[in-house]
Protein backbone atom coordinates (compact mmCIF):
# COMPACT_ATOMS: atom_id res chain seq x y z
CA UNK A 1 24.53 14.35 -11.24
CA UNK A 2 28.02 13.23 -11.92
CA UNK A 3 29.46 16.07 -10.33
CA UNK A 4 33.42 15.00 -11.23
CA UNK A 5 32.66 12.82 -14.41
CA UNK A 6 33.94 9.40 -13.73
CA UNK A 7 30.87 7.80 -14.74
CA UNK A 8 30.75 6.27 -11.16
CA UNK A 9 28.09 7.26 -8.69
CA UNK A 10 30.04 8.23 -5.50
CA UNK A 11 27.99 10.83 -3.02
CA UNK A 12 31.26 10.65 -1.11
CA UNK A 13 33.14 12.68 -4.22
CA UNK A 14 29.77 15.16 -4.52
CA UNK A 15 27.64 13.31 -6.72
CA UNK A 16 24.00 13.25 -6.03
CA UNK A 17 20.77 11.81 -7.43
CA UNK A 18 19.31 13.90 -10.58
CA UNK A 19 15.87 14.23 -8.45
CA UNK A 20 13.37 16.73 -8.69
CA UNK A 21 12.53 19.54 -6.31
CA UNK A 22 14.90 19.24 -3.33
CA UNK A 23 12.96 16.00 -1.72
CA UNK A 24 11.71 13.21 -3.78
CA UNK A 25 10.49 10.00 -3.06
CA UNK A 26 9.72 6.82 -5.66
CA UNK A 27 7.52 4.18 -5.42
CA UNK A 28 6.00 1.45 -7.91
CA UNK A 29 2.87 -0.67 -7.67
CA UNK A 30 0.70 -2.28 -9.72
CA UNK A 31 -3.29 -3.89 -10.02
CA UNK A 32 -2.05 -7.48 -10.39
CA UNK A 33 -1.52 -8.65 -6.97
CA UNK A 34 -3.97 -9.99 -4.25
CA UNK A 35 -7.27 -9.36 -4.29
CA UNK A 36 -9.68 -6.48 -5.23
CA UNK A 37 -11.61 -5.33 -2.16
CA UNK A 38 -12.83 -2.05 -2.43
CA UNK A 39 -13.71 -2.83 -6.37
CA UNK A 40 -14.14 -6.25 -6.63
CA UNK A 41 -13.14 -5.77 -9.87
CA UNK A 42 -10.95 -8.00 -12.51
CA UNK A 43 -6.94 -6.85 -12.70
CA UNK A 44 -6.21 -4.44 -15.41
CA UNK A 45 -2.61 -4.91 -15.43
CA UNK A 46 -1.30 -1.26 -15.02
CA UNK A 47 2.04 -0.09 -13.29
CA UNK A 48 2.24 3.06 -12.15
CA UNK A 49 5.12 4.59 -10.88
CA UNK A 50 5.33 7.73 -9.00
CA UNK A 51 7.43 10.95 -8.21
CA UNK A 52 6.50 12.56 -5.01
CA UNK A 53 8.58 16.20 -4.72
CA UNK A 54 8.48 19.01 -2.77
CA UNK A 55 10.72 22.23 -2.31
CA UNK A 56 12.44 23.70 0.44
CA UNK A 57 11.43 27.26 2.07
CA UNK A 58 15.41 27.97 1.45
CA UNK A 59 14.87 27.49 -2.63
CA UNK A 60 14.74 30.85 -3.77
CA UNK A 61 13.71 29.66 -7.07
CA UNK A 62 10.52 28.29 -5.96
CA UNK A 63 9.41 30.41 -3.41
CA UNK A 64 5.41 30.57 -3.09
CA UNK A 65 5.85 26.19 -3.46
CA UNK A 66 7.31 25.46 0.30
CA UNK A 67 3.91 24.82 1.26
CA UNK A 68 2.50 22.66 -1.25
CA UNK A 69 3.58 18.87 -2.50
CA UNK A 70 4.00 17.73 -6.23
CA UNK A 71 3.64 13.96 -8.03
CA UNK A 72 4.41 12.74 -11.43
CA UNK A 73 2.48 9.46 -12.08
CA UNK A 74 4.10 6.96 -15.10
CA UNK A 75 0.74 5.10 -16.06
CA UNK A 76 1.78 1.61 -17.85
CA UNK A 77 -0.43 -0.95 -19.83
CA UNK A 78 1.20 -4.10 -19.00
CA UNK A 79 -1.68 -6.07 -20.32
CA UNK A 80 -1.95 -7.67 -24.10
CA UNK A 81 -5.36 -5.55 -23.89
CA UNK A 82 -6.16 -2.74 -25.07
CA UNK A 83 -8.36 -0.29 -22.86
CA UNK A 84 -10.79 1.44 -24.47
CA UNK A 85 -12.77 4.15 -22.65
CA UNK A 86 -10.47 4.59 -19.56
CA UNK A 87 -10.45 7.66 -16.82
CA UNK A 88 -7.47 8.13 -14.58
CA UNK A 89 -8.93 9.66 -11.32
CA UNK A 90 -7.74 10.73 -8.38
CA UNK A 91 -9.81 9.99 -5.07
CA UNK A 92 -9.21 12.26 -2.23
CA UNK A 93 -9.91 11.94 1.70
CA UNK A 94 -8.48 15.48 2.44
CA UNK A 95 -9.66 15.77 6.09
CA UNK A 96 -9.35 19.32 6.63
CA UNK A 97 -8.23 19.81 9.66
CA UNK A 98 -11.36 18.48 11.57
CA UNK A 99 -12.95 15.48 9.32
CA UNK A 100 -16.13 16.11 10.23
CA UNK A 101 -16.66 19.90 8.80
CA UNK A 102 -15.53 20.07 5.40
CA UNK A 103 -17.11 21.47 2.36
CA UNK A 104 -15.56 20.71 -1.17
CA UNK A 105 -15.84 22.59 -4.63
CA UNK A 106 -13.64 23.08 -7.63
CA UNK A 107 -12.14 25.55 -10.04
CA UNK A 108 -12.56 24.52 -13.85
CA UNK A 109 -10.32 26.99 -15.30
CA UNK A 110 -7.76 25.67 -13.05
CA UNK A 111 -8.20 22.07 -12.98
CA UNK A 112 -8.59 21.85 -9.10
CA UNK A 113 -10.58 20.12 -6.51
CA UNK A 114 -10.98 22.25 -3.68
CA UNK A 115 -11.73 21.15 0.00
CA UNK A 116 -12.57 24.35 2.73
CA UNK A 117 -14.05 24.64 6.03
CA UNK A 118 -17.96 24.06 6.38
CA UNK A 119 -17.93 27.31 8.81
CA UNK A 120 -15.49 29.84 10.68
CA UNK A 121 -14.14 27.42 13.24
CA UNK A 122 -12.37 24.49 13.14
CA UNK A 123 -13.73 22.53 15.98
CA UNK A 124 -11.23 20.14 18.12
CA UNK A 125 -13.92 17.59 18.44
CA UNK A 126 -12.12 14.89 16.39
CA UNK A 127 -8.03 15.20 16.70
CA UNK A 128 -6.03 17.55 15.12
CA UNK A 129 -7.58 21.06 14.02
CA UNK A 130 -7.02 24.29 12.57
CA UNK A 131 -8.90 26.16 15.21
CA UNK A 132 -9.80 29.82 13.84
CA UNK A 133 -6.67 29.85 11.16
CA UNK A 134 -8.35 27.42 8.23
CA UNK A 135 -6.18 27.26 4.90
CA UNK A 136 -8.06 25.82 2.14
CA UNK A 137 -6.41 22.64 -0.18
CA UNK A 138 -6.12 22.04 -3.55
CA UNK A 139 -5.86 18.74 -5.70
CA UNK A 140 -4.96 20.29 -9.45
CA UNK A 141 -4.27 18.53 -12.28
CA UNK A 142 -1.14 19.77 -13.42
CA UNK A 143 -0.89 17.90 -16.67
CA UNK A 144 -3.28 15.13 -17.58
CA UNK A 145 -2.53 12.42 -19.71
CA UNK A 146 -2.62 12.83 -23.75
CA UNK A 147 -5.91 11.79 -25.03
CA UNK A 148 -6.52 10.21 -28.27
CA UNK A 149 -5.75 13.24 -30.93
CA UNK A 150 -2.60 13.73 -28.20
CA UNK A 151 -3.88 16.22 -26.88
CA UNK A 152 -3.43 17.17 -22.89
CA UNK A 153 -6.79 16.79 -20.82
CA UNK A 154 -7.39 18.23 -18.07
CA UNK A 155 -9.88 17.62 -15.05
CA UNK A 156 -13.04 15.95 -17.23
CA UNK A 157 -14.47 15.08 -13.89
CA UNK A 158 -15.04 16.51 -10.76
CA UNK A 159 -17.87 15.12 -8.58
CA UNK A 160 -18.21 14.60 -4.27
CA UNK A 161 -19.56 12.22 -2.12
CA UNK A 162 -20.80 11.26 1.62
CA UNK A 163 -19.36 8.75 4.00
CA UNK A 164 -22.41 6.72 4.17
CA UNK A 165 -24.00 3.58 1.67
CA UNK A 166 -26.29 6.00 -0.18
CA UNK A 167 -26.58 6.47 -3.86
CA UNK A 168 -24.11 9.22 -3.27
CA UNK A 169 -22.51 7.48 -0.77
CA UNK A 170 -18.90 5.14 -1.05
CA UNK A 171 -18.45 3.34 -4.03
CA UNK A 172 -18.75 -0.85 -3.57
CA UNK A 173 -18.24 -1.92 -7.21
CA UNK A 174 -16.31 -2.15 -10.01
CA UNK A 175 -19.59 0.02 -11.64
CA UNK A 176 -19.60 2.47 -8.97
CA UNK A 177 -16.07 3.51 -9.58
CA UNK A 178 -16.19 3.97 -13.43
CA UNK A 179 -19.52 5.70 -12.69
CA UNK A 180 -17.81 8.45 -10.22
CA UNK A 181 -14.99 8.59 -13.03
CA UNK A 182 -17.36 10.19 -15.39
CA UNK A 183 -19.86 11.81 -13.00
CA UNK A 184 -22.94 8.99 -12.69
CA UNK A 185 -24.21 8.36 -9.30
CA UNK A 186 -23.93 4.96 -8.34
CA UNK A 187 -27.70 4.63 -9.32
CA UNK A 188 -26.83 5.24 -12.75
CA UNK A 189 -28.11 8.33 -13.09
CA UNK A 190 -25.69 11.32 -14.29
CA UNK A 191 -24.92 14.29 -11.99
CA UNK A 192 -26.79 17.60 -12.67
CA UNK A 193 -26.00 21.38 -12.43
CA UNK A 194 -29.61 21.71 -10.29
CA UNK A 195 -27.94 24.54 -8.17
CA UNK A 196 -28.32 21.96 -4.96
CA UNK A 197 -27.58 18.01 -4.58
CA UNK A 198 -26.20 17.25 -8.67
CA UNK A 199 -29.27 14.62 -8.37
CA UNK A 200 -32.33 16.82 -9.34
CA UNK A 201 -33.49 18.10 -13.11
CA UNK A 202 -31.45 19.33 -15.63
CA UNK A 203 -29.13 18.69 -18.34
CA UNK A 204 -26.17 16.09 -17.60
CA UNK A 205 -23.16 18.30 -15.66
CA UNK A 206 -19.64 16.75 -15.29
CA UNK A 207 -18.57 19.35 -12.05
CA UNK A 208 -20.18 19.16 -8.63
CA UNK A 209 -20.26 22.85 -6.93
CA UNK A 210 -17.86 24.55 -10.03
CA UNK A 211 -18.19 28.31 -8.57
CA UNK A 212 -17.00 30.76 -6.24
CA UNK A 213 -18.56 29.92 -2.38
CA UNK A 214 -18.33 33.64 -2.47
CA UNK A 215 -20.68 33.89 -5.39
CA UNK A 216 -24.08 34.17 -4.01
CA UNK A 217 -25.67 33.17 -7.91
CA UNK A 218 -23.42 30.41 -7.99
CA UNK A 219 -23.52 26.65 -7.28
CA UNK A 220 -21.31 26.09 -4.28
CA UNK A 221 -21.79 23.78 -0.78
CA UNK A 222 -22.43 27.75 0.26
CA UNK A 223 -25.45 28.47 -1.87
CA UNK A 224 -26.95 24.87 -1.80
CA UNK A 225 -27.03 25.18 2.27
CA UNK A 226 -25.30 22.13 2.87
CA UNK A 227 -24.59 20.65 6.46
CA UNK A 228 -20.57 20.72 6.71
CA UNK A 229 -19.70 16.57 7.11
CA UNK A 230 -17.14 14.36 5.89
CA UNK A 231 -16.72 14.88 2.29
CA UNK A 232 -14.87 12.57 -0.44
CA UNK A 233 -14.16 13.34 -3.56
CA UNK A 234 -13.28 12.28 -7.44
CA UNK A 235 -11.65 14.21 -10.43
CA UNK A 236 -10.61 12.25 -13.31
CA UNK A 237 -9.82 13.00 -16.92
CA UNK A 238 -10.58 11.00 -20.07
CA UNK A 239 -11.61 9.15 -21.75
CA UNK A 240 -8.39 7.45 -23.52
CA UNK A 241 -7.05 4.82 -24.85
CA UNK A 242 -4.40 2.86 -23.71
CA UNK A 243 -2.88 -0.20 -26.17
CA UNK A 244 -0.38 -2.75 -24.68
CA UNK A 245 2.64 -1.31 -23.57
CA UNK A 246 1.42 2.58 -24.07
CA UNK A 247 2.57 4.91 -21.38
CA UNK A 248 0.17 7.74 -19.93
CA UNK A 249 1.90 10.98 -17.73
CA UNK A 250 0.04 12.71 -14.90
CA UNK A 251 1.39 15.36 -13.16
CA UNK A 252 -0.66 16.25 -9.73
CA UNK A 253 0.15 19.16 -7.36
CA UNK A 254 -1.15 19.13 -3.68
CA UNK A 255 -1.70 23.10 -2.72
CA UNK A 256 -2.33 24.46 0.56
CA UNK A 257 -2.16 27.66 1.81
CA UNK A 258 -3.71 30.37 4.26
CA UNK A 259 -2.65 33.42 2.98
CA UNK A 260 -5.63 35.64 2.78
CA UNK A 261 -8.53 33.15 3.63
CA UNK A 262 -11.71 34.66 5.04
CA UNK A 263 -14.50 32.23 6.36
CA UNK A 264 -16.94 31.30 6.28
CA UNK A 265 -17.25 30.64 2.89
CA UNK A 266 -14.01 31.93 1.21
CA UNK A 267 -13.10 32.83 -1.83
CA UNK A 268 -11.05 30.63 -3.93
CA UNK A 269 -8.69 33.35 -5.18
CA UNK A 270 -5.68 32.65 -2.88
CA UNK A 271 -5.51 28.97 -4.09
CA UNK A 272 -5.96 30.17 -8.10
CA UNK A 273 -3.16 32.57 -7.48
CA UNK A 274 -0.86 29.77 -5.79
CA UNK A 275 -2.16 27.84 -9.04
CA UNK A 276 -0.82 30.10 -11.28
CA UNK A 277 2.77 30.19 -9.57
CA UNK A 278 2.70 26.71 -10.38
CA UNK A 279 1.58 27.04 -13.81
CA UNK A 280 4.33 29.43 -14.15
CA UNK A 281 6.96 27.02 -13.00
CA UNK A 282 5.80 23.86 -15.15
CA UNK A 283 6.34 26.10 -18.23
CA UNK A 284 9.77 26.55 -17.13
CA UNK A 285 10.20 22.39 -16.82
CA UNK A 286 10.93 22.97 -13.00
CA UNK A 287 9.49 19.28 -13.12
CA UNK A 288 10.90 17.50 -15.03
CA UNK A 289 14.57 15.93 -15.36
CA UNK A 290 16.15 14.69 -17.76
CA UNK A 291 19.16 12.13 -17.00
CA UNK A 292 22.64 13.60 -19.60
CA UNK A 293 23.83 10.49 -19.08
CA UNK A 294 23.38 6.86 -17.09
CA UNK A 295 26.01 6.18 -14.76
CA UNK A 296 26.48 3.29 -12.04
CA UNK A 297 27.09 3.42 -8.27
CA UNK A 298 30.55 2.77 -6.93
CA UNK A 299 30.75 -0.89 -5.69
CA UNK A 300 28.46 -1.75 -8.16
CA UNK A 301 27.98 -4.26 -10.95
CA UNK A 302 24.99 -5.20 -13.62
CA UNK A 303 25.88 -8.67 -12.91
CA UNK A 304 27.69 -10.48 -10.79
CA UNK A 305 27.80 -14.09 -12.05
CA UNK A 306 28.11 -16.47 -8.24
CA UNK A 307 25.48 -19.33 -7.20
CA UNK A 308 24.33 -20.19 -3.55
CA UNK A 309 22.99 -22.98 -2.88
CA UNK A 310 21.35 -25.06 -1.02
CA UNK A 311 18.92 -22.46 -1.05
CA UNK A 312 16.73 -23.26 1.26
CA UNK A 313 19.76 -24.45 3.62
CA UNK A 314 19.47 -25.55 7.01
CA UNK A 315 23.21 -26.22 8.31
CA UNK A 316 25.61 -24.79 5.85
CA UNK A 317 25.06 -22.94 2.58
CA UNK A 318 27.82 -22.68 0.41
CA UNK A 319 28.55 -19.34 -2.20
CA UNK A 320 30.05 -19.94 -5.73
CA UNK A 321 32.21 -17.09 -6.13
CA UNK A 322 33.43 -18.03 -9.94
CA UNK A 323 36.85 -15.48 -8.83
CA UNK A 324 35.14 -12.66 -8.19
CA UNK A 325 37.13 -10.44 -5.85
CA UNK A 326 34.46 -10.43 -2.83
CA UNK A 327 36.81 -10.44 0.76
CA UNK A 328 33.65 -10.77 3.65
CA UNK A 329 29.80 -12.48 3.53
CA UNK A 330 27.44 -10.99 6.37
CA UNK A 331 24.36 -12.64 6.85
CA UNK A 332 21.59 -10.09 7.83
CA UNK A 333 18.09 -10.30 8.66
CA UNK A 334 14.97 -8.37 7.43
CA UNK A 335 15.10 -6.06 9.75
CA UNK A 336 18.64 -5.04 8.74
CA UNK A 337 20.57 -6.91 11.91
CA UNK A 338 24.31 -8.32 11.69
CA UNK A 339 23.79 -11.75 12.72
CA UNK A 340 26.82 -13.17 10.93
CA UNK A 341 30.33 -12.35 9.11
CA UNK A 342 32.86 -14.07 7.07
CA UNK A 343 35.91 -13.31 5.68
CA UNK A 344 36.67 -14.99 2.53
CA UNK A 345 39.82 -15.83 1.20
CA UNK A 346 39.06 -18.79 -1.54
CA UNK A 347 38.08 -16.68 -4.46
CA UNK A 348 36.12 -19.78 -6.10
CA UNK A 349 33.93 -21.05 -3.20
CA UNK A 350 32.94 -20.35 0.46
CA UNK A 351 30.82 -22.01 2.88
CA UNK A 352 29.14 -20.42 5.73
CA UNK A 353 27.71 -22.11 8.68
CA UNK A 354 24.37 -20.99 9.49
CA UNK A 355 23.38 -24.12 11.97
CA UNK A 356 22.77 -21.12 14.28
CA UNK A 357 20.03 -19.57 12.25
CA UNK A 358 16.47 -20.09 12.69
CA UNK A 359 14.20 -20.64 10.23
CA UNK A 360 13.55 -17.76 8.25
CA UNK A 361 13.92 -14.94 5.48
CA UNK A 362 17.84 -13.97 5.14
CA UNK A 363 19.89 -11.69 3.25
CA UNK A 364 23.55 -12.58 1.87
CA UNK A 365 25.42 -9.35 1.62
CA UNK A 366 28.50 -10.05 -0.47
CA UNK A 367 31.51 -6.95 -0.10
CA UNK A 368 34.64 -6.10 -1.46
CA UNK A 369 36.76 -4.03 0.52
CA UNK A 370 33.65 -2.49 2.43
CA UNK A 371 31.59 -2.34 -0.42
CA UNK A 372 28.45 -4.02 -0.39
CA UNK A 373 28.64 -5.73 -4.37
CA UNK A 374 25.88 -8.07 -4.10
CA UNK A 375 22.80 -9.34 -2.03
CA UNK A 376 20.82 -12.13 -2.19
CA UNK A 377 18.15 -14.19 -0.18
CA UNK A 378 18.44 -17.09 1.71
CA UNK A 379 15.84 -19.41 2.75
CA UNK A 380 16.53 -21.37 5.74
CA UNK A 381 14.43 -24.29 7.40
């Protein structure tokens, strides 16, 4: 926000990133890199780049959120592909407390994998635990991605699975992921409402354990007398297209809370009414942001046209200013550390001795009066 209007971004004048909630964090990454060894699988060549927000116990506005963390995932086809057929799932490890006692479930109305306590007591047994005050989580899908008629899904998806190398057990292949993105067990054969494992008779069911644990007519780990263990689980939605350079939105809250939970076997009511809260603040675009304008940091340039070079260097490197007005060069290393400075007083060209240095990964930090203008590697041998 450009609090005074310059069009320069100055925190020291008020200014402050347009960010959403009261702490946000971005990060980019992409499926084009190194190798693929959960999957094994070939490189689709997605970005995605993500939001992660949450709000302070002091915003009055979003009181009932303090508890619970929010992400808004930018989905990219980078490829000259199109892909036909694709889920976007989330996979969730949600270690309740105690790892070794969770039961999972979800809530189809609201779009929301659920992970609770397999009994009353949250044993100490492996780290951290909740002891006798259990909350219960929830993974809901805000806002899916548009599907083909542009239309918003939802959760399409929603199925568990053990720690272990059974047919319900972690995925190994490219097949068993896309399987567990539409509900197939990794032997191929498509998850069940049987009232017990998803693996006996019955018609093809896309949601593992979709009722109440308080529901004794229901299908929940409750009714199906499960063992409590470590549980795993996927909920996706699709399928959609995506043509090169479409974009796909996903908007993902993480809920927790322990207002009102009973155990053993609670109901899922406190975590649908903390669902609708949310609901009620994503109508009111609580999430999203919209830049008025583009403005650019103090100190700062698109382009500063200067050269260094040799790069690699070994004894000196020199820096080809072209009469830019930069005054000092400090030579830092990854880890941030001064090792060198220069002041500079020929506008054109400067060389900086850096027979000290060892070999190594270096940053050029180019100022003008105490504002850091430029940076760029150096290599030397």
């Amino acid at each position: 926000e450009d609090v005074n209007n310059d069009d320069i971004y100055d925190p020291t004048t008020g200014d402050y990133p347009l960010i959403t909630g009261d702490q946000s964090v971005w990060w980019v990454f992409n499926d084009m890199g190194n190798q693929h060894t959960e999957t094994a699988g070939m490189p689709l060549g997605i970005e995605i780049q993500v939001e992660a927000f949450a709000f302070s116990p002091e915003n009055s506005a979003a009181a009932g959120l303090e508890n619970s963390t929010f992400y808004k995932y930018t989905i990219i086809n980078k490829s000259e592909y199109a892909l036909n057929d694709m889920y976007i799932g989330q996979w969730v490890d949600p270690d309740l407390g105690n790892y070794d006692d969770d039961f999972v479930g979800c809530d189809i109305e609201h779009n929301m994998g659920i992970c609770y306590n397999g009994d009353a007591f949250d044993e100490p047994d492996n780290g951290p635990s909740y002891l006798d005050s259990i909350p219960m989580l929830g993974m809901k899908i805000i806002r899916g991605p548009r599907d083909n008629f542009k239309d918003y899904l939802g959760m399409s998806t929603f199925l568990y699975y053990n720690n272990d190398g059974s047919y319900q057990g972690n995925p190994s292949t490219a097949s068993d992921f896309y399987n567990y993105l539409r509900g197939i067990w990794r032997n191929n054969v498509p998850m069940v409402n049987d009232g017990e494992t998803g693996t006996g008779n019955g018609d093809p069911y896309p949601y593992m354990f979709p009722d109440d644990p308080t529901d004794t007519d229901g299908w929940s780990e409750c009714t199906a007398g499960n063992t409590p263990a470590d549980r795993r689980f996927v909920m996706a939605s699709g399928p959609i297209t995506m043509a090169p350079g479409d974009q796909k939105d996903l908007f993902i809250g993480v809920l927790w809370t322990n207002d009102g939970v009973e155990y053993p076997c609670p109901s899922f009511d406190p975590l649908r009414t903390l669902s609708n809260t949310v609901d009620e603040f994503f109508a009111q675009n609580i999430f999203e942001k919209e830049p008025t304008k583009v403005i650019q940091p103090i100190g700062y340039t698109l382009e500063i046209p200067l050269g260094i070079f040799p790069n690699p260097a070994k004894d000196f490197v020199n820096i080809q200013l072209n009469d830019q007005n930069i005054d000092k060069v400090v030579v830092v290393n990854t880890n941030g550390q001064v090792l060198k400075e220069m002041l500079i007083s020929d506008k054109s060209i400067a060389q900086l001795d850096i027979s000290s240095l060892k070999a190594g990964l270096y940053y050029l930090n180019l100022y003008q009066e105490n504002r850091l203008m430029n940076s760029r590697k150096l290599m030397v041998n």
